[in-house]
Protein backbone atom coordinates (compact mmCIF):
# COMPACT_ATOMS: atom_id res chain seq x y z
CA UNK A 1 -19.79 22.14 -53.15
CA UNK A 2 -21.45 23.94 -50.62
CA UNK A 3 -24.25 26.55 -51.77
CA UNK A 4 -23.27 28.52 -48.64
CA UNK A 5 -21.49 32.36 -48.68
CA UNK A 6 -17.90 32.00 -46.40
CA UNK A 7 -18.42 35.49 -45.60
CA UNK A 8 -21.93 36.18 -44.59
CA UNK A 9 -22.81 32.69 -44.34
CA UNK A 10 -25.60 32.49 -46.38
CA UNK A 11 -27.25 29.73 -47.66
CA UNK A 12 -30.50 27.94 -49.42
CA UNK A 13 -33.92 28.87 -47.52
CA UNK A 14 -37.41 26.52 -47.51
CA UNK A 15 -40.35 28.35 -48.84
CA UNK A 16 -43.32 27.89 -51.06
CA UNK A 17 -44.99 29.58 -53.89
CA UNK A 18 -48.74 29.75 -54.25
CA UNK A 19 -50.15 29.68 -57.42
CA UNK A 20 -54.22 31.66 -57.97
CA UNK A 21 -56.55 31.59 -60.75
CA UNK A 22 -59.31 34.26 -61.46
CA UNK A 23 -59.76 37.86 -61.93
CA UNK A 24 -59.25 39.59 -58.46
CA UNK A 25 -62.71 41.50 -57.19
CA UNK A 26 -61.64 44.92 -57.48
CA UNK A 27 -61.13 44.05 -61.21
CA UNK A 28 -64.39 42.91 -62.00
CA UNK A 29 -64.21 39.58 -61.38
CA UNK A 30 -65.62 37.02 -58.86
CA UNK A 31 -62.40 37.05 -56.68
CA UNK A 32 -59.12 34.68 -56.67
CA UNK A 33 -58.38 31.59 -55.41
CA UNK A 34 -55.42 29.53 -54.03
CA UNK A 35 -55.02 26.98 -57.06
CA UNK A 36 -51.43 24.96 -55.40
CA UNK A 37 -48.97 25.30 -52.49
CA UNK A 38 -45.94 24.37 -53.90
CA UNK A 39 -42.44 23.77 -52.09
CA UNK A 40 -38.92 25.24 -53.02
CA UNK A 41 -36.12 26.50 -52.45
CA UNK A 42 -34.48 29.77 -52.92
CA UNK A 43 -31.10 29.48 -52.94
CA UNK A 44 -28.10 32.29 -52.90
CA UNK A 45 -25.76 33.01 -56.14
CA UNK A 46 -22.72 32.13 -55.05
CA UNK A 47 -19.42 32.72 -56.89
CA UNK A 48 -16.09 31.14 -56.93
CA UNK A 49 -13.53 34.13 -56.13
CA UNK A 50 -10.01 34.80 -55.62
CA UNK A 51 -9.83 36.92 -52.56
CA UNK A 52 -6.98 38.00 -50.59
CA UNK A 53 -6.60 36.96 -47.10
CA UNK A 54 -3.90 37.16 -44.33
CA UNK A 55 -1.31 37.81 -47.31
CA UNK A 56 -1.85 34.81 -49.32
CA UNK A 57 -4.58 34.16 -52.12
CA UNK A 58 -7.28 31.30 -51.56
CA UNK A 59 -10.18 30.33 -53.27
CA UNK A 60 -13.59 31.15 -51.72
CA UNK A 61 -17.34 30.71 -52.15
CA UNK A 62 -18.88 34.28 -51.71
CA UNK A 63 -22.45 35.39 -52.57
CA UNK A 64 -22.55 38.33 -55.03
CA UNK A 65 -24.54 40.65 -52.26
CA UNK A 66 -21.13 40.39 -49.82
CA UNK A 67 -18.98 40.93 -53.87
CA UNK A 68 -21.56 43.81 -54.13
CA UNK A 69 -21.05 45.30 -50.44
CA UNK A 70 -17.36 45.33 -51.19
CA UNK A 71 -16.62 42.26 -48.03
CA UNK A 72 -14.03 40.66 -50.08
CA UNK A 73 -10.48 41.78 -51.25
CA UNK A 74 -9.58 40.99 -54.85
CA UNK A 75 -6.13 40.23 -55.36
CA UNK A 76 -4.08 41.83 -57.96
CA UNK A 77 -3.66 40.28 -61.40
CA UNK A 78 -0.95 38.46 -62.43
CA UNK A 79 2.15 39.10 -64.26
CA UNK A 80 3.49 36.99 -66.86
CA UNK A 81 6.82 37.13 -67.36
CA UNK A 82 7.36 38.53 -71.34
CA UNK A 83 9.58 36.71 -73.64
CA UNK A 84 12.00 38.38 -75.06
């Protein structure tokens, strides 16, 4: 599966977090330092949705910012035929 939105087309971004040690100065300590660079990856949440498009249903992988933003279409729900 791809971790990428079919609307927006968002996807997983490089990055790093940096991880300090020690009391910063302007709390009373001797200042902090850069410990470990470390490299990830932030990556979108991406939902499998119904969505309605060009009059038909389909299956699509949308990010919950375009859900959010109102981008997609849900279709209606289904009705089940009762037995009587």
């Amino acid at each position: 599966m791809s971790r990428k939105c079919e609307i927006c087309g968002k996807g997983p971004v490089a990055g790093g977090s940096i991880k300090r040690r020690g009391m910063a100065k302007k709390y009373g300590g001797v200042g902090s330092r850069v410990i470990a660079h470390n490299k990830r990856t932030f990556r979108p949440n991406i939902q499998k949705v119904r969505a309605w498009i060009n009059g038909g249903v389909q299956r699509l992988s949308v990010c919950t910012s375009c859900l959010q933003a109102g981008k997609v279409t849900k279709p209606p729900a289904r009705e089940y035929a009762k037995a009587e």
